[in-house]
N, C-alpha and C. Protein backbone atom coordinates (compact mmCIF):
# COMPACT_ATOMS: atom_id res chain seq x y z
N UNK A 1 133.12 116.04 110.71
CA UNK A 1 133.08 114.98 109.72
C UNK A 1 133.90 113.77 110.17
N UNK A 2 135.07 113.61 110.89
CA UNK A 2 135.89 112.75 111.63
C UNK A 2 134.64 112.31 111.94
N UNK A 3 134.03 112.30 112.86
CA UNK A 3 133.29 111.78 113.77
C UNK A 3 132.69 110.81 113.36
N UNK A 4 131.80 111.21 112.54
CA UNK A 4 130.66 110.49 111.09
C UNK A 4 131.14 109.60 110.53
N UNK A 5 132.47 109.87 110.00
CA UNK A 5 133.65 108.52 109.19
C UNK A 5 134.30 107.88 110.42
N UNK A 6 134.28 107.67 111.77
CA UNK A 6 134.54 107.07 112.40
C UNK A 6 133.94 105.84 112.93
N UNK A 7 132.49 106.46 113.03
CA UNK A 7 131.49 106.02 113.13
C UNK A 7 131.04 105.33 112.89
N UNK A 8 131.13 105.41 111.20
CA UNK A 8 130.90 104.42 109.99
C UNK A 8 131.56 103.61 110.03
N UNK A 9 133.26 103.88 109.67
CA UNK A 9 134.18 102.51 109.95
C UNK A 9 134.19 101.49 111.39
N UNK A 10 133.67 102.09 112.27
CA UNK A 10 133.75 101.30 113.55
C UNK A 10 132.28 100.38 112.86
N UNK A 11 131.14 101.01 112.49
CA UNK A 11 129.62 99.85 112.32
C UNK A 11 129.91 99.22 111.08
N UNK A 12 131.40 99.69 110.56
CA UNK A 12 131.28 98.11 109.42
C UNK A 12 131.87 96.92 109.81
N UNK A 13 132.95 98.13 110.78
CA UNK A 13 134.33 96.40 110.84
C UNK A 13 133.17 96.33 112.15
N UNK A 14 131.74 96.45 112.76
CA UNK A 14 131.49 95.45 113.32
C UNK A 14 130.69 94.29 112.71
N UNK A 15 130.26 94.99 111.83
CA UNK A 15 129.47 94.24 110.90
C UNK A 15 130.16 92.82 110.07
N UNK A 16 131.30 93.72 109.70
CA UNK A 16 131.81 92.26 109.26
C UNK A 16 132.52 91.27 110.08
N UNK A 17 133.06 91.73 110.86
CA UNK A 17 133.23 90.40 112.37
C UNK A 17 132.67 89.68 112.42
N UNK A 18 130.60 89.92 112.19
CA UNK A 18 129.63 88.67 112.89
C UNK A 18 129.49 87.97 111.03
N UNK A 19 130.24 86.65 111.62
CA UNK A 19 130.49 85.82 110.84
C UNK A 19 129.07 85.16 110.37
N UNK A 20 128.26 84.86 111.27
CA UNK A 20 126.57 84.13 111.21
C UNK A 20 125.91 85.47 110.15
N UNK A 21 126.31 86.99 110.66
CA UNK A 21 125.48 87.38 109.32
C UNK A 21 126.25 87.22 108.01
N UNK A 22 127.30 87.01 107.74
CA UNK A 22 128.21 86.93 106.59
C UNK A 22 127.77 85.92 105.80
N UNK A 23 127.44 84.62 107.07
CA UNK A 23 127.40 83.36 106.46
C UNK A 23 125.48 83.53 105.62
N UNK A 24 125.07 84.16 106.02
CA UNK A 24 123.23 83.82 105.68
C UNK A 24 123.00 85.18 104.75
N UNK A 25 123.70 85.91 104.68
CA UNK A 25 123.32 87.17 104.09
C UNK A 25 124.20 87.19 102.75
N UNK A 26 125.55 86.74 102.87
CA UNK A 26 126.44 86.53 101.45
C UNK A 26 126.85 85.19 101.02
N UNK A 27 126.55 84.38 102.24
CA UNK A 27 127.27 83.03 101.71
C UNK A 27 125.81 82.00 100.99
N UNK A 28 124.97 82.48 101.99
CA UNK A 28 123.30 81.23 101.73
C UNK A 28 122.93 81.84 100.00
N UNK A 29 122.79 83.45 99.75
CA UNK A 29 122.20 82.85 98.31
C UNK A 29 123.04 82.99 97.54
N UNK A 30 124.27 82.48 97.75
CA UNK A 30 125.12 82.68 96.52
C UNK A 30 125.09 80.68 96.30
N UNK A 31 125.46 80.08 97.76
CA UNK A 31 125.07 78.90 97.13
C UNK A 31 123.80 78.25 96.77
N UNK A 32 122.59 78.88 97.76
CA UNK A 32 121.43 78.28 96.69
C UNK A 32 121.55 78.64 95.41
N UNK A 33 122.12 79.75 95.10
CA UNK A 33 122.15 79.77 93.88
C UNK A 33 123.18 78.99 92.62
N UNK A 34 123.88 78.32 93.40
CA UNK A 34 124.66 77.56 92.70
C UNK A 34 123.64 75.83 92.74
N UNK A 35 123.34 75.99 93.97
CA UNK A 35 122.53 74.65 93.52
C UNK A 35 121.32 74.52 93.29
N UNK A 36 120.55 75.48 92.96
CA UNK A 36 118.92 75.15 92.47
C UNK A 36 119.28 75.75 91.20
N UNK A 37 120.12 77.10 91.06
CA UNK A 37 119.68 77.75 89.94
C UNK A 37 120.25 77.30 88.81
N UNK A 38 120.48 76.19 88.52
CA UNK A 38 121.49 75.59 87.34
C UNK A 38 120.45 74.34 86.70
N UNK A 39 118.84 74.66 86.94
CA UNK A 39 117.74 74.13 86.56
C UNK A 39 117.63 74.98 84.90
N UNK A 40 117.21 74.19 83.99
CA UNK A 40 116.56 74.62 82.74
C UNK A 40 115.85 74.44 82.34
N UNK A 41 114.60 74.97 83.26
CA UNK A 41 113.35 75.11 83.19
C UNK A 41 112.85 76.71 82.77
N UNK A 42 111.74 76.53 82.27
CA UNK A 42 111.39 78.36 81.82
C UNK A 42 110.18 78.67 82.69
N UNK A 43 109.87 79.81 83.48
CA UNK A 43 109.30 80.08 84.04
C UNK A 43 108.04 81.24 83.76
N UNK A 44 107.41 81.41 82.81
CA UNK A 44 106.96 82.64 82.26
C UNK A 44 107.17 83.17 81.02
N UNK A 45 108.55 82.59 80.36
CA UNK A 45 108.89 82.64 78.84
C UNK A 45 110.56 83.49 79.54
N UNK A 46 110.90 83.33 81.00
CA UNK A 46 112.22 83.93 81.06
C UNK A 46 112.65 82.34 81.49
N UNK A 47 113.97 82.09 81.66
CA UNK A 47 114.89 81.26 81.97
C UNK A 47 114.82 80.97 83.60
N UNK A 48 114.56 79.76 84.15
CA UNK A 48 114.75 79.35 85.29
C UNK A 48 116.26 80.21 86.17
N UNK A 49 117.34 80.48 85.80
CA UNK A 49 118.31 80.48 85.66
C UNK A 49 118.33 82.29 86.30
N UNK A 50 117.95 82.76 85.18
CA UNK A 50 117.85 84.20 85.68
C UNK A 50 116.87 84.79 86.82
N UNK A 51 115.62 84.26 86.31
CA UNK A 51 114.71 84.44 87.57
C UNK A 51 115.21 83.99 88.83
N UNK A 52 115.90 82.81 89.28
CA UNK A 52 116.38 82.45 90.76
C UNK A 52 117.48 83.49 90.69
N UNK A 53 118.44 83.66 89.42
CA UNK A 53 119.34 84.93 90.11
C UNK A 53 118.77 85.86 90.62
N UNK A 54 117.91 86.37 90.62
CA UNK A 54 117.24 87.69 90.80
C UNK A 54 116.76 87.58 92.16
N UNK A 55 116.45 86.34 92.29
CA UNK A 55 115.35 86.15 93.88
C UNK A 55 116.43 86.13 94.66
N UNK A 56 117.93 85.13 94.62
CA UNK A 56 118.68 85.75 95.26
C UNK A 56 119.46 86.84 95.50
N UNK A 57 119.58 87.35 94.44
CA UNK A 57 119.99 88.65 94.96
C UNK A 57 119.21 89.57 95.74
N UNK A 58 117.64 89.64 95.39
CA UNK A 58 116.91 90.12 96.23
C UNK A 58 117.13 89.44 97.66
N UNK A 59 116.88 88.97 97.74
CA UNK A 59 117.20 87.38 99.11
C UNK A 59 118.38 88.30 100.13
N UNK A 60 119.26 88.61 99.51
CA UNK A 60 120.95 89.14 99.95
C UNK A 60 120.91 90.11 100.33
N UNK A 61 119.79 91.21 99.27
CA UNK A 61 120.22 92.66 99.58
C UNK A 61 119.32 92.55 101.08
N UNK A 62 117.80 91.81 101.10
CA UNK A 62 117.05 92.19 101.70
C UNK A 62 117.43 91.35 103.26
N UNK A 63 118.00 90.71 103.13
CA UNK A 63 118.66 89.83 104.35
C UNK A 63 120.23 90.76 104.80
N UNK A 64 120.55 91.69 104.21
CA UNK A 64 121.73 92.37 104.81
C UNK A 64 120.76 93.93 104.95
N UNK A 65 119.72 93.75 104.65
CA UNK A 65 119.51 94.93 104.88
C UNK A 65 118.26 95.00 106.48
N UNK A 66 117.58 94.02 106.75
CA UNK A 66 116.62 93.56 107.86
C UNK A 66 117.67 92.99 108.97
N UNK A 67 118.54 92.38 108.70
CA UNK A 67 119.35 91.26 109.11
C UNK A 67 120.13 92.08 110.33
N UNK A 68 120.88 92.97 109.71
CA UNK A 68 121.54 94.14 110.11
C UNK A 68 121.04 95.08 110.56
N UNK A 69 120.58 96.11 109.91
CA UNK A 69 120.67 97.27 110.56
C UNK A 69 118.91 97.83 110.77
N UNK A 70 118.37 97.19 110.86
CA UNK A 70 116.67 97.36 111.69
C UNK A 70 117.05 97.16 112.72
N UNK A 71 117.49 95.92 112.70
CA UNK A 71 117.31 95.16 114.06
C UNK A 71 118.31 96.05 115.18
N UNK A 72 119.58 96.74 114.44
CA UNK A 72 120.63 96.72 114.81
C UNK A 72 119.98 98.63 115.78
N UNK A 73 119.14 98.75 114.51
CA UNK A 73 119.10 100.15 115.11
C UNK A 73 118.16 100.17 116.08
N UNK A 74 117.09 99.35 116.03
CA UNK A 74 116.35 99.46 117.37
C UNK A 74 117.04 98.51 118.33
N UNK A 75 118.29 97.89 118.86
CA UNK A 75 118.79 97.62 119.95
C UNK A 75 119.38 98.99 120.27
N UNK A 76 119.82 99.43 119.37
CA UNK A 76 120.39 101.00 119.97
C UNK A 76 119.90 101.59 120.34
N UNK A 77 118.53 101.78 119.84
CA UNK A 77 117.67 103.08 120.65
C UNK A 77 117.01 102.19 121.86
N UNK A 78 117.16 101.09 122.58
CA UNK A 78 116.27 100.79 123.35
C UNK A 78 117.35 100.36 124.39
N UNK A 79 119.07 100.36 124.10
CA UNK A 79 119.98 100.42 125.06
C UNK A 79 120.18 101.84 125.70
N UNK A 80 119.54 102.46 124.60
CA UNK A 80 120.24 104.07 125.05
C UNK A 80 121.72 105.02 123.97
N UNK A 81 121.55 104.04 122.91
CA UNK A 81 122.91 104.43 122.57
C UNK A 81 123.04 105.31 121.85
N UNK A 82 121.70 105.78 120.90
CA UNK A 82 121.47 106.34 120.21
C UNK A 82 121.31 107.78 121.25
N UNK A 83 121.13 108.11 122.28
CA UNK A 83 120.81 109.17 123.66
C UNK A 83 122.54 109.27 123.77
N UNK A 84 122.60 108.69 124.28
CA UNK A 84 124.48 108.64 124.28
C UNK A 84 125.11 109.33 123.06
N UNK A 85 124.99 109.29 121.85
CA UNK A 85 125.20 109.72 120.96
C UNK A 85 125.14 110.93 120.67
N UNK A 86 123.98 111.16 121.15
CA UNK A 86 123.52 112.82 121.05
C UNK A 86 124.57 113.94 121.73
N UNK A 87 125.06 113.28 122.70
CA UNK A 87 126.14 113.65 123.83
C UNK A 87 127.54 114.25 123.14
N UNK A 88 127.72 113.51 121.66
CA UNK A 88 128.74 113.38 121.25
C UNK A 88 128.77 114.68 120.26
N UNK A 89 130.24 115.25 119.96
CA UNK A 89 130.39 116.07 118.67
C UNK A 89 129.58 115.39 117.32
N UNK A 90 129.21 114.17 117.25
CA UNK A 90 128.81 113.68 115.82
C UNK A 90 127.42 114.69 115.63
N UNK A 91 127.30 114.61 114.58
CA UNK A 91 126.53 115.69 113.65
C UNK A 91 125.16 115.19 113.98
N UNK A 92 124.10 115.01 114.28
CA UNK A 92 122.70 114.49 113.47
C UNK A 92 122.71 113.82 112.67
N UNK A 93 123.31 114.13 111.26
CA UNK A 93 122.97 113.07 110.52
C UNK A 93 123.76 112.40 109.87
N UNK A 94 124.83 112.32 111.19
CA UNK A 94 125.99 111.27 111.33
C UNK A 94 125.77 110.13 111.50
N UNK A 95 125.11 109.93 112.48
CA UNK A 95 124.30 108.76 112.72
C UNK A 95 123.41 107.87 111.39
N UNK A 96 122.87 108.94 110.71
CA UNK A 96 121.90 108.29 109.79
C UNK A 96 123.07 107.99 108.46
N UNK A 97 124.04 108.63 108.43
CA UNK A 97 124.93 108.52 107.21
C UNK A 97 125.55 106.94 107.97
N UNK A 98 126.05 106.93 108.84
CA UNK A 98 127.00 105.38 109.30
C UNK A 98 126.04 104.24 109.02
N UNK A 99 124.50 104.47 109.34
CA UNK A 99 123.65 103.19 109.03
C UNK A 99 123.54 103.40 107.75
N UNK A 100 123.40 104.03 106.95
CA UNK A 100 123.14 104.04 105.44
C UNK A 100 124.00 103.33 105.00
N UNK A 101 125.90 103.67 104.94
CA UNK A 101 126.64 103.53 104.58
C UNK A 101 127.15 101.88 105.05
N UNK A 102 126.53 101.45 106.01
CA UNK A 102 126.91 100.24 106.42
C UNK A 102 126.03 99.35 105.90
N UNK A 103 124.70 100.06 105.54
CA UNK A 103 123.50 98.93 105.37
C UNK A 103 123.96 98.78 103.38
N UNK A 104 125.10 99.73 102.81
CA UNK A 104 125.12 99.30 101.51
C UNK A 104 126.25 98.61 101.58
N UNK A 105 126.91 98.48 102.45
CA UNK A 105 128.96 97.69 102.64
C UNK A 105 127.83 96.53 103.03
N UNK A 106 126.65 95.97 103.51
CA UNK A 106 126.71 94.99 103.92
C UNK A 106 125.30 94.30 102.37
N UNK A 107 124.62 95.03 101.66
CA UNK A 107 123.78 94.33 100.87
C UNK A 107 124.34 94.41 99.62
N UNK A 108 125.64 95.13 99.06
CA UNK A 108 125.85 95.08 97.87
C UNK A 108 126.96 93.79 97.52
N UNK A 109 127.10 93.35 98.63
CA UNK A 109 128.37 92.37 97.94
C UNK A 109 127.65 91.16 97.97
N UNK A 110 126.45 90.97 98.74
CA UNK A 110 125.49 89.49 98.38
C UNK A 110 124.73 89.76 96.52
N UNK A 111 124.41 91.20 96.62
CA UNK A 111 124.39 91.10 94.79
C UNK A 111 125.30 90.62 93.95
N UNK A 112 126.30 91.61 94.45
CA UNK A 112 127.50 91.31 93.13
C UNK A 112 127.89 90.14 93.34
N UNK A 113 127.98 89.16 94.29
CA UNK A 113 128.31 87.65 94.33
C UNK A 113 127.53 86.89 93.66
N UNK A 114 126.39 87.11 93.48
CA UNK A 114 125.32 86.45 93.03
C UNK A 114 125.23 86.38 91.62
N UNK A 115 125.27 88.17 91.41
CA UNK A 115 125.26 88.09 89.60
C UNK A 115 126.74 87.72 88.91
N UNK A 116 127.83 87.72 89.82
CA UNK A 116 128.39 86.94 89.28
C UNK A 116 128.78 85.66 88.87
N UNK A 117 128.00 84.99 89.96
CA UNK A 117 128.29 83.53 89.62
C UNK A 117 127.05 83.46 88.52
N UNK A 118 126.40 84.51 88.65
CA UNK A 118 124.94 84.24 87.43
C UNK A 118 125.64 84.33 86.10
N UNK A 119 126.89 85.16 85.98
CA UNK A 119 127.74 85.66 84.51
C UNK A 119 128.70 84.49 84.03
N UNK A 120 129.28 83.90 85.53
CA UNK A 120 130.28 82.97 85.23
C UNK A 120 129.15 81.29 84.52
């Protein structure tokens, strides 16, 4: 289990290092959403307001979730790293627990940024 939680903490703090995904994945729809979504227009009989919250948050989860760790996992399997891995005491589905666990440290905080500035 070391292994697995090592694993994990090493693919977040790399994750959060790359500043370019930080900036487009938590920073882009929290401010579009500060500057389009403050329209009061109705869209369907819901509020301009809520509907763009929603698109960005979708926007966030789905941009920390493509952004990251698709991309992230097929450079691994096509460096070899994921073969390398196999090598290691980590479990099988050690591997699949560190991308899980990183792909939610990296799409849940573009939500909760979002619906909060949607509350404030």
């Amino acid at each position: 289990m070391s292994a697995t939680l090592t694993l994990t903490r090493l693919d977040v703090l790399r994750v959060v290092r790359n500043t370019r995904f930080l900036i487009f994945a938590i920073a882009m729809p929290a401010v579009l959403y500060v500057a389009v979504g403050n329209s009061t227009k109705e869209t369907s009989g819901v509020e301009f307001k809520a509907y763009y919250m929603l698109a960005m948050a979708t926007y966030g989860a789905l941009a920390g979730a493509l952004m990251n760790n698709s991309i992230r996992i097929a450079t691994e399997r096509k460096t070899g790293w994921t073969r390398q891995l196999r090598l290691t005491p980590l479990p099988g589905g050690g591997y699949v627990f560190s991308k899980v666990v990183t792909s939610l440290v990296t799409t849940i905080p573009s939500v909760i940024v979002v619906f909060a500035l949607g509350a404030a």
